[in-house]
Protein backbone atom coordinates (compact mmCIF):
# COMPACT_ATOMS: atom_id res chain seq x y z
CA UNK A 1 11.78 201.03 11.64
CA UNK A 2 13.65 198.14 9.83
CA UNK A 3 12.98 196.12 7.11
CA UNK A 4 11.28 192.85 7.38
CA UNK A 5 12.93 189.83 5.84
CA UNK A 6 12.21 186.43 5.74
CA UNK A 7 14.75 183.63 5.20
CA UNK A 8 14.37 180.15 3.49
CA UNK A 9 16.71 177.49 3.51
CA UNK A 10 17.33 173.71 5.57
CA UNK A 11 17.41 175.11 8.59
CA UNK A 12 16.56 173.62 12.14
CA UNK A 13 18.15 170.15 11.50
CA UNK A 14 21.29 170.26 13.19
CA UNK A 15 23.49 170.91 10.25
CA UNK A 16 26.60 172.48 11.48
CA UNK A 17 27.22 173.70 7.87
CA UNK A 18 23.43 175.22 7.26
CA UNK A 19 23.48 176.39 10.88
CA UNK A 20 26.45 178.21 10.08
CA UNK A 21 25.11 179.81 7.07
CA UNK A 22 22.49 180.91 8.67
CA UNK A 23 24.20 182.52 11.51
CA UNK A 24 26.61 184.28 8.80
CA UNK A 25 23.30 186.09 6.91
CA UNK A 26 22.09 187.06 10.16
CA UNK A 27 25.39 188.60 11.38
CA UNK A 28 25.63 190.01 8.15
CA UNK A 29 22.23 191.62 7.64
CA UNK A 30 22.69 193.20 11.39
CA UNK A 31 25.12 194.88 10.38
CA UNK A 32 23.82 196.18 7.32
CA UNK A 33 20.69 197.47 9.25
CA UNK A 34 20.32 196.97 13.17
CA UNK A 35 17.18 197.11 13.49
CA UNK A 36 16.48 194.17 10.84
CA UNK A 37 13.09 192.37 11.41
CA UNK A 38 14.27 188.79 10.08
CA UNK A 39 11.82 185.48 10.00
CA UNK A 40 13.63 182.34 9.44
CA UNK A 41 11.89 179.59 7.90
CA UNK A 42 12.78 175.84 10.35
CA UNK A 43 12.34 172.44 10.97
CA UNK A 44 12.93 173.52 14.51
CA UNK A 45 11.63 176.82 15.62
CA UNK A 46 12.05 176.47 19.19
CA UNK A 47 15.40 175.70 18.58
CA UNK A 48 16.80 178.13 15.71
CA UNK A 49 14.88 181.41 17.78
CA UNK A 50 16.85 180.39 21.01
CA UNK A 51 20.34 179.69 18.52
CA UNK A 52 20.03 182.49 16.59
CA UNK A 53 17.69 184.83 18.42
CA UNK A 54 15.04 185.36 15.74
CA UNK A 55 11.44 184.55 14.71
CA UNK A 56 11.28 181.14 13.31
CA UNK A 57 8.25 179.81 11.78
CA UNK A 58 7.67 176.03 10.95
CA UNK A 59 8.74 175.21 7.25
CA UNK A 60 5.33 173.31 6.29
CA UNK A 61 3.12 175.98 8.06
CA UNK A 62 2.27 177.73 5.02
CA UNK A 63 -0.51 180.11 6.75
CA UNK A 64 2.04 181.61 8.51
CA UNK A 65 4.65 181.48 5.96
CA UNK A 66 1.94 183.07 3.84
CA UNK A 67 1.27 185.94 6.61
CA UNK A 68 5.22 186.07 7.12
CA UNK A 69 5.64 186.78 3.59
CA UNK A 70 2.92 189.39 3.15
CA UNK A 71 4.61 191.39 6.28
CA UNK A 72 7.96 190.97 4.87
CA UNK A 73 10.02 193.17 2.33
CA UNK A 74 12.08 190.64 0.80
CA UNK A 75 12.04 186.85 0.72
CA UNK A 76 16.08 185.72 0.88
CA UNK A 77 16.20 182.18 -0.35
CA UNK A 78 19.43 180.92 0.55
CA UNK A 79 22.07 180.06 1.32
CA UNK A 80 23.48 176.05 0.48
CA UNK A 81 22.45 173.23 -2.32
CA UNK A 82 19.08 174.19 -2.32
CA UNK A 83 17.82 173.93 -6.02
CA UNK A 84 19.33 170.54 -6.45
CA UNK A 85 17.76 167.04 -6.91
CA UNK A 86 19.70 164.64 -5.97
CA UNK A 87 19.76 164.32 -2.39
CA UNK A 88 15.18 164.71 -3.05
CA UNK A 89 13.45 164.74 -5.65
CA UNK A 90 10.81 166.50 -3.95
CA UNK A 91 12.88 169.48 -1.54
CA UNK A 92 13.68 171.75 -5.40
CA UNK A 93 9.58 171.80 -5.38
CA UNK A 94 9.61 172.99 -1.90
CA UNK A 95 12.11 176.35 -1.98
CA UNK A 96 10.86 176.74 -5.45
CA UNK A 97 7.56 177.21 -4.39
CA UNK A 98 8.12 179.80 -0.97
CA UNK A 99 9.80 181.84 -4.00
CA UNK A 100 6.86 181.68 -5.97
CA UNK A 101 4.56 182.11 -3.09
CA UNK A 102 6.73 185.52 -2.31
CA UNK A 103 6.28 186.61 -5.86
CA UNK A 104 2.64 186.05 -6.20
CA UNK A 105 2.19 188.81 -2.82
CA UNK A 106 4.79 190.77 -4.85
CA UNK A 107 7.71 190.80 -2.82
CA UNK A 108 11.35 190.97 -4.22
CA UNK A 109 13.64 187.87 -3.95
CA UNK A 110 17.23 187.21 -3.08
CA UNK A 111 19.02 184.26 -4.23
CA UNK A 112 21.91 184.28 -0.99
CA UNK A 113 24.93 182.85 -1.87
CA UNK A 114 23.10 179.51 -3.51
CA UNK A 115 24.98 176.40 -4.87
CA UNK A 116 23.10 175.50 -8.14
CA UNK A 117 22.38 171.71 -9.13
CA UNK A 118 23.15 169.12 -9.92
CA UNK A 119 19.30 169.50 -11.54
CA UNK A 120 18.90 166.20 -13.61
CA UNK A 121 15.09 166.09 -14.05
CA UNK A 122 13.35 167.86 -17.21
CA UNK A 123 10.51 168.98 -15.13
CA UNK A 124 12.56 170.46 -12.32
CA UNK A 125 14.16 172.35 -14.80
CA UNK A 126 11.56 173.90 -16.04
CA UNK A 127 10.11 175.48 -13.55
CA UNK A 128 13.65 176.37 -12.47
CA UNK A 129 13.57 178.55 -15.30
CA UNK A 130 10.26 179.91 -14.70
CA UNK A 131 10.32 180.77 -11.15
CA UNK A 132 13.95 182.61 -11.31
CA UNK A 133 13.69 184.47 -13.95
CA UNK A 134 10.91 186.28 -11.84
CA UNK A 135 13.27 187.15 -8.74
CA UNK A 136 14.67 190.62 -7.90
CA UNK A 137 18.72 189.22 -7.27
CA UNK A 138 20.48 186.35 -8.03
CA UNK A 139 24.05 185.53 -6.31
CA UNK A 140 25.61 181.83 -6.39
CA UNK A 141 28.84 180.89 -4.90
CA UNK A 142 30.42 178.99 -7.48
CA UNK A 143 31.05 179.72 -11.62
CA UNK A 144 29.55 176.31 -12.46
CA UNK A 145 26.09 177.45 -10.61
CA UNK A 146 25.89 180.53 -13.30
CA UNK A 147 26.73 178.16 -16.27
CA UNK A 148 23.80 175.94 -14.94
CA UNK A 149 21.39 178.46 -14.45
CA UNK A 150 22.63 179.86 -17.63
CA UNK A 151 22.17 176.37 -19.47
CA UNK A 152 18.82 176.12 -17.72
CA UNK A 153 17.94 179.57 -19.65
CA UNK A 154 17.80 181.68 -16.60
CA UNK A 155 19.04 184.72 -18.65
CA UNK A 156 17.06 187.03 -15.95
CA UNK A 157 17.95 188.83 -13.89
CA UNK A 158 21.80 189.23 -13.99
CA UNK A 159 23.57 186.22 -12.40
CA UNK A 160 26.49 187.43 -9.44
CA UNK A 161 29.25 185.09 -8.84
CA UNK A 162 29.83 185.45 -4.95
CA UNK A 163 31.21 183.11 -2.85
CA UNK A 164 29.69 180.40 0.61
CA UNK A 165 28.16 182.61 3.17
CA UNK A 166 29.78 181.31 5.72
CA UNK A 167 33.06 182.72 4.55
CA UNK A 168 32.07 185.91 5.95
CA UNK A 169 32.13 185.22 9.43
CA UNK A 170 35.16 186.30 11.93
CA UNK A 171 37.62 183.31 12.46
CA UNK A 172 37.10 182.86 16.19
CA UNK A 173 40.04 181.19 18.52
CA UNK A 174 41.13 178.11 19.94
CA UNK A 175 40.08 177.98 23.84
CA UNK A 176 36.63 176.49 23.58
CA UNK A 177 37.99 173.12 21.10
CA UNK A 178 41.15 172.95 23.50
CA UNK A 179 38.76 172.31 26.45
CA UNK A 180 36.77 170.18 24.36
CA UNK A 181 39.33 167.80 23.39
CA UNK A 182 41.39 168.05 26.56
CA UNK A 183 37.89 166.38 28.38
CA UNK A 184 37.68 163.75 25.88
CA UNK A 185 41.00 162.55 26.14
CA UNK A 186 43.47 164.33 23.66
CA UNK A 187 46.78 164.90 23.91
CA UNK A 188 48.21 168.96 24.26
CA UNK A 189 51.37 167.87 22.34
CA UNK A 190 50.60 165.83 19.34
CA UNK A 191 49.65 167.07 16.16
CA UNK A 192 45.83 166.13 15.25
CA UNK A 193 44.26 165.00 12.00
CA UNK A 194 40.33 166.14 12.42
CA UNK A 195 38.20 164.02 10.27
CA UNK A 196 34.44 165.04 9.47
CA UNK A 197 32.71 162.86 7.01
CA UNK A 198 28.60 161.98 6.07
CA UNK A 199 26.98 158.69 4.77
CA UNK A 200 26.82 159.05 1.05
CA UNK A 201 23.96 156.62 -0.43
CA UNK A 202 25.42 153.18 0.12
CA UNK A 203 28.77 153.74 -0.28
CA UNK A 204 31.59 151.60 1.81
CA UNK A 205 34.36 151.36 0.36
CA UNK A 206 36.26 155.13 1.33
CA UNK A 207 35.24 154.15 4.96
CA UNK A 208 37.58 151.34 4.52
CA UNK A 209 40.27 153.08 3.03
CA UNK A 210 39.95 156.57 5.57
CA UNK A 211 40.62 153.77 8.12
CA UNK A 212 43.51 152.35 6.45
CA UNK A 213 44.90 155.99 6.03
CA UNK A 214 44.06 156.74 9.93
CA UNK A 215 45.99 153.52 11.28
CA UNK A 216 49.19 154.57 9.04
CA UNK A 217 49.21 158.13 9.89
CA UNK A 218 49.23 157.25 13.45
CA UNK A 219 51.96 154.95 13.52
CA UNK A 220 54.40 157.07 11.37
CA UNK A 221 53.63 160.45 11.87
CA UNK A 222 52.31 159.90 15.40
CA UNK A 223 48.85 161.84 15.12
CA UNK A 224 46.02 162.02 16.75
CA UNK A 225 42.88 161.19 14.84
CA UNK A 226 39.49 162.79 16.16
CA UNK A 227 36.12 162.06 13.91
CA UNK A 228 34.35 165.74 14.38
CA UNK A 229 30.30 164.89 13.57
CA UNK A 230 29.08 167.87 11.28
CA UNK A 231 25.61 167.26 11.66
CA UNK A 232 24.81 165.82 14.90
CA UNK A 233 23.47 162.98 15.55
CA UNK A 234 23.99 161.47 11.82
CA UNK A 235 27.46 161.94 11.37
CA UNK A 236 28.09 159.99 14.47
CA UNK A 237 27.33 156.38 13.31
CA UNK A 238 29.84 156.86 10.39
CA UNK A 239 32.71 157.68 12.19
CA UNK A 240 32.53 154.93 14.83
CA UNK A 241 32.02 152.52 11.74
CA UNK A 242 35.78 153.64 10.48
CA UNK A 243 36.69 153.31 13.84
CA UNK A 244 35.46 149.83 14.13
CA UNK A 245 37.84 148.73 10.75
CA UNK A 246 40.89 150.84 12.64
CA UNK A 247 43.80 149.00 14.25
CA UNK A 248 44.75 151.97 16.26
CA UNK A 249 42.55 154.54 18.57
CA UNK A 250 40.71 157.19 17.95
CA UNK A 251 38.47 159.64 19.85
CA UNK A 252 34.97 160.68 18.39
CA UNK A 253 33.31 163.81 19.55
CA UNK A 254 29.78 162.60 20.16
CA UNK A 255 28.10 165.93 21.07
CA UNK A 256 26.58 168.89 19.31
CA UNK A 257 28.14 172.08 18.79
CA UNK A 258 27.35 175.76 17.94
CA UNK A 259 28.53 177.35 15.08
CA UNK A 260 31.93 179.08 16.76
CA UNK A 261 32.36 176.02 18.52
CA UNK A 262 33.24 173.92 15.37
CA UNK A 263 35.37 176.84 14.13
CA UNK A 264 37.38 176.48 17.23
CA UNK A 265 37.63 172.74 17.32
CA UNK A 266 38.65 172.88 13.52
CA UNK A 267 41.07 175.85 14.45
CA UNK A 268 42.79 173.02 17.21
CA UNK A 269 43.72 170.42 14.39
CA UNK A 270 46.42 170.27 12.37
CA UNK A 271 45.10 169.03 9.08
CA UNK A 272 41.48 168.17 8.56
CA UNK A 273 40.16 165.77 5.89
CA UNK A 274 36.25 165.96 5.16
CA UNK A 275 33.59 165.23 2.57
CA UNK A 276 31.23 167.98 4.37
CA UNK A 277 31.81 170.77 2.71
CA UNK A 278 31.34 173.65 5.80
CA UNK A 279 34.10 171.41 7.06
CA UNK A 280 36.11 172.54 4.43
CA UNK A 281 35.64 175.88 4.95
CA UNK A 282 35.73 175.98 8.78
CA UNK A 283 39.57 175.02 8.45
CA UNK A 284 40.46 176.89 5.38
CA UNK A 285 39.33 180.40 7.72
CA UNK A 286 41.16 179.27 10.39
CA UNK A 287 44.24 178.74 7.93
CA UNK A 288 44.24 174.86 8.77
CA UNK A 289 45.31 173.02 5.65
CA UNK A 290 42.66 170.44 4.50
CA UNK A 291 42.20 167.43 2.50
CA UNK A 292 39.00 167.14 0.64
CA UNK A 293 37.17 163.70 -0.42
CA UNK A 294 34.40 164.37 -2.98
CA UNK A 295 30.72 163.41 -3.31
CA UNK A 296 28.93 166.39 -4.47
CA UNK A 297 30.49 169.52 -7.23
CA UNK A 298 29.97 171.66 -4.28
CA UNK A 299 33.11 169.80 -3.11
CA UNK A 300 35.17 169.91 -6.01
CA UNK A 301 34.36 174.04 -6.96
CA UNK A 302 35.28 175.32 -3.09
CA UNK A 303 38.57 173.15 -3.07
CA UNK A 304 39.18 174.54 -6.79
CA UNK A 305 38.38 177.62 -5.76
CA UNK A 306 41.11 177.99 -3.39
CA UNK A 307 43.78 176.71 -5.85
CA UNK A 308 43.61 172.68 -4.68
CA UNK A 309 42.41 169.61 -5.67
CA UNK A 310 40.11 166.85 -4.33
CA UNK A 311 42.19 163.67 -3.12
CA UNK A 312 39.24 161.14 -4.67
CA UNK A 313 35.47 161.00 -4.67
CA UNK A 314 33.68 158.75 -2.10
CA UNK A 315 33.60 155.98 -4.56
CA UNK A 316 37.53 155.78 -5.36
CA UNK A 317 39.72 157.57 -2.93
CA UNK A 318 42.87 155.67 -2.10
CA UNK A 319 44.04 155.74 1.18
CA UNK A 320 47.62 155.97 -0.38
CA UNK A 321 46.43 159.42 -1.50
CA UNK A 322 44.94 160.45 2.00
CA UNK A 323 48.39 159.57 3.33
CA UNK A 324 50.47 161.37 0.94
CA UNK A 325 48.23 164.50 0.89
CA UNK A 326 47.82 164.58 4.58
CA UNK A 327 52.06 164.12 4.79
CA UNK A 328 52.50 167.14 2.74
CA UNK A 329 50.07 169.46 4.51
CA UNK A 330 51.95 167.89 7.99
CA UNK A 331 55.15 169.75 6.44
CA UNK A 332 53.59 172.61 5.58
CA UNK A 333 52.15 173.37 8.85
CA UNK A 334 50.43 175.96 7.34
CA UNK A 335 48.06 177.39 4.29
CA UNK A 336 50.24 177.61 0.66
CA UNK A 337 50.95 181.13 -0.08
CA UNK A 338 48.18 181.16 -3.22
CA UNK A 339 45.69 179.49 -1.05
CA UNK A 340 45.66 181.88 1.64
CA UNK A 341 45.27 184.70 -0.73
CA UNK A 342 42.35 182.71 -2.51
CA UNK A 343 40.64 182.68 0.52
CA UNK A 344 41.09 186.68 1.33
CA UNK A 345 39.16 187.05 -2.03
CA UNK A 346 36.31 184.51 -0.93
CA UNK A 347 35.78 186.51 1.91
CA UNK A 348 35.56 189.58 0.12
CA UNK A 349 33.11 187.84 -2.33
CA UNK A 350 31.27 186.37 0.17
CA UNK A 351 30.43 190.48 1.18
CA UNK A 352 28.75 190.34 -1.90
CA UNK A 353 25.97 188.73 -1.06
CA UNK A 354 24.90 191.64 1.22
CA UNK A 355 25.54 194.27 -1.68
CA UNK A 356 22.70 192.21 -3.79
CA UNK A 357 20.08 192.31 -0.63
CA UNK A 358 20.90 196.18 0.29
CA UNK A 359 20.87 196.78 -3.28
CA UNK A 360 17.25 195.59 -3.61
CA UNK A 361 15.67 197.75 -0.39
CA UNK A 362 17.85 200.54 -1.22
CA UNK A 363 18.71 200.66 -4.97
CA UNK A 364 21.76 201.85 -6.28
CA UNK A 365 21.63 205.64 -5.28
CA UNK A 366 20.26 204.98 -2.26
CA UNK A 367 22.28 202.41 0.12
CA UNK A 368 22.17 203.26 3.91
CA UNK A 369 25.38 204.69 5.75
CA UNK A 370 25.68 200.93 7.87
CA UNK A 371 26.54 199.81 4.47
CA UNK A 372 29.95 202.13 4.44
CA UNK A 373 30.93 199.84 7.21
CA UNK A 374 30.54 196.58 5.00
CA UNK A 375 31.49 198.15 1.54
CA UNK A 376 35.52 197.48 2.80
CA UNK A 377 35.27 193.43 2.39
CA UNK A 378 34.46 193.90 -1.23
């Protein structure tokens, strides 16, 4: 019979990047075991059991949480920005505490793939410390998330640089995003600039300058631009404000869409530019070239660790920069030799992930044959 695991993270609010995440640890655990029992923690069960055919449990119904967890084997917290607190003050508090619930009932912890920080408050630090330094497996997906926990003094136990979950799903194809943007409008022969931005605080100005760059790249490299929401419907209002302040047209995609559905829309562009970070890394897999604005580190260590750099943060991107960058990816029509081969070893690192969870069930000696079949990525 197979283990039972239980997974916590922001899942259930139509976040095509947590979504995502979560459908890359379940593909992944499957195939580590096939018989995996695995309980997702949502703001949506109805929804995430019928998306990602599991048992889901409400996040804030801690009796069942609390009966989850005493079933379970191991408590995977992960993966995304969870232990941050800047988007809430309160959410750290929240995963912080399902990890210490886990430990008090004695069951091992994973840390899957997390991004660490930024963690600005002294208190939240604290208990940082206290809480991880009692779990079973810690992998993070950036270097700057191991100096944090490091500077946090989280010296226990070992810290694994790994890489975004997501990275280690199979690039899919292009069919299902042709259809979609043949239906809304899009032209088969141009060459399209996918855009996929969120609200950041109260922030204008970049909305003002992505629609300068839009109007510019239309008229002299002739591109379509289509605003892709990544989380459904909040990314929508933002893109038909740019819209609003463009000269030219553009098409909006205002629908929701499943995990491989996004990967094929972002596999149908030509270059995309994006503050969301899972945008980011839907292109990069499908070797689309990308051009990243930045509001968060998470931004700034994935494009880094690909060998590129951020065009501007939310608060002083120049469109003249957008242009330029999105020009020279136009030409290159493809990923840079170094960047491709970056993102080969993010995949493999993203394998690593699994290796911490299997390694905690199994232990070292005794890993199951399934994991053979994974033990190639790495």
């Amino acid at each position: 019979m197979g283990h039972n695991i239980v997974i916590s993270g922001y899942y259930g609010f139509a976040n095509a990047g947590d979504e995502a995440m979560l459908t890359a640890i379940i593909e992944s655990l499957r195939q580590l075991e096939g018989d995996m029992h695995i309980t997702v923690l949502t703001g949506n069960p109805e929804r995430t059991t019928k998306q990602h055919d599991v048992r889901a449990i409400g996040r804030t119904q801690f009796w069942k949480i609390f009966q989850a967890l005493r079933q379970s084997d191991l408590l995977l917290s992960g993966g995304g920005s969870l232990l941050q607190d800047v988007t809430s003050a309160r959410s750290i508090y929240y995963y912080l505490g399902i990890i210490l619930f886990a430990r008090l009932l004695r069951k091992p912890v994973v840390l899957y793939a997390q991004g660490i920080g930024p963690v600005r408050r002294r208190m939240a630090r604290y208990v940082m410390r206290f809480v991880l330094r009692q779990v079973a497996a810690i992998g993070v997906r950036d270097r700057q998330s191991k100096v944090d926990l490091l500077q946090m003094g989280v010296d226990k136990p070992p810290i694994h640089v790994t890489a975004d979950a997501v990275l280690s799903i199979s690039p899919g194809n292009t069919s299902f995003g042709e259809s979609v943007l043949q239906a809304a409008g899009c032209s088969s022969g141009k060459r399209r600039v996918g855009i996929a931005l969120r609200e950041w605080k109260e922030v204008e100005v970049y909305k003002k300058e992505i629609a300068k760059a839009a109007d510019r790249l239309q008229r002299e490299e002739g591109v379509e631009i289509i605003f892709i929401p990544m989380q459904y419907p909040t990314d929508v209002p933002i893109a038909y404000d740019i819209v609003k302040e463009m000269q030219t047209e553009a098409y909006v995609l205002d629908a929701s869409y499943a995990t491989e559905e996004f990967i094929s829309l972002m596999a149908c562009m030509d270059v995309v530019i994006a503050n969301r970070l899972h945008a980011l890394i839907f292109a990069t897999l499908m070797k689309i070239p990308v051009v990243a604005i930045s509001y968060d580190p998470k931004i700034d260590g994935f494009i880094h660790s690909i060998g590129e750099t951020v065009c501007g943060t939310v608060e002083d991107v120049s469109h003249q920069v957008i242009i330029t960058q999105v020009q020279q990816r136009l030409q290159q029509k493809m990923l840079l030799p170094h960047v491709e081969k970056q993102v080969v070893h993010l995949r493999r690192q993203s394998f690593r992930n699994l290796y911490l969870v299997a390694y905690v069930l199994w232990g070292k000696g005794r890993l199951r044959t399934p994991w053979q079949q994974i033990k190639r990525f790495l």
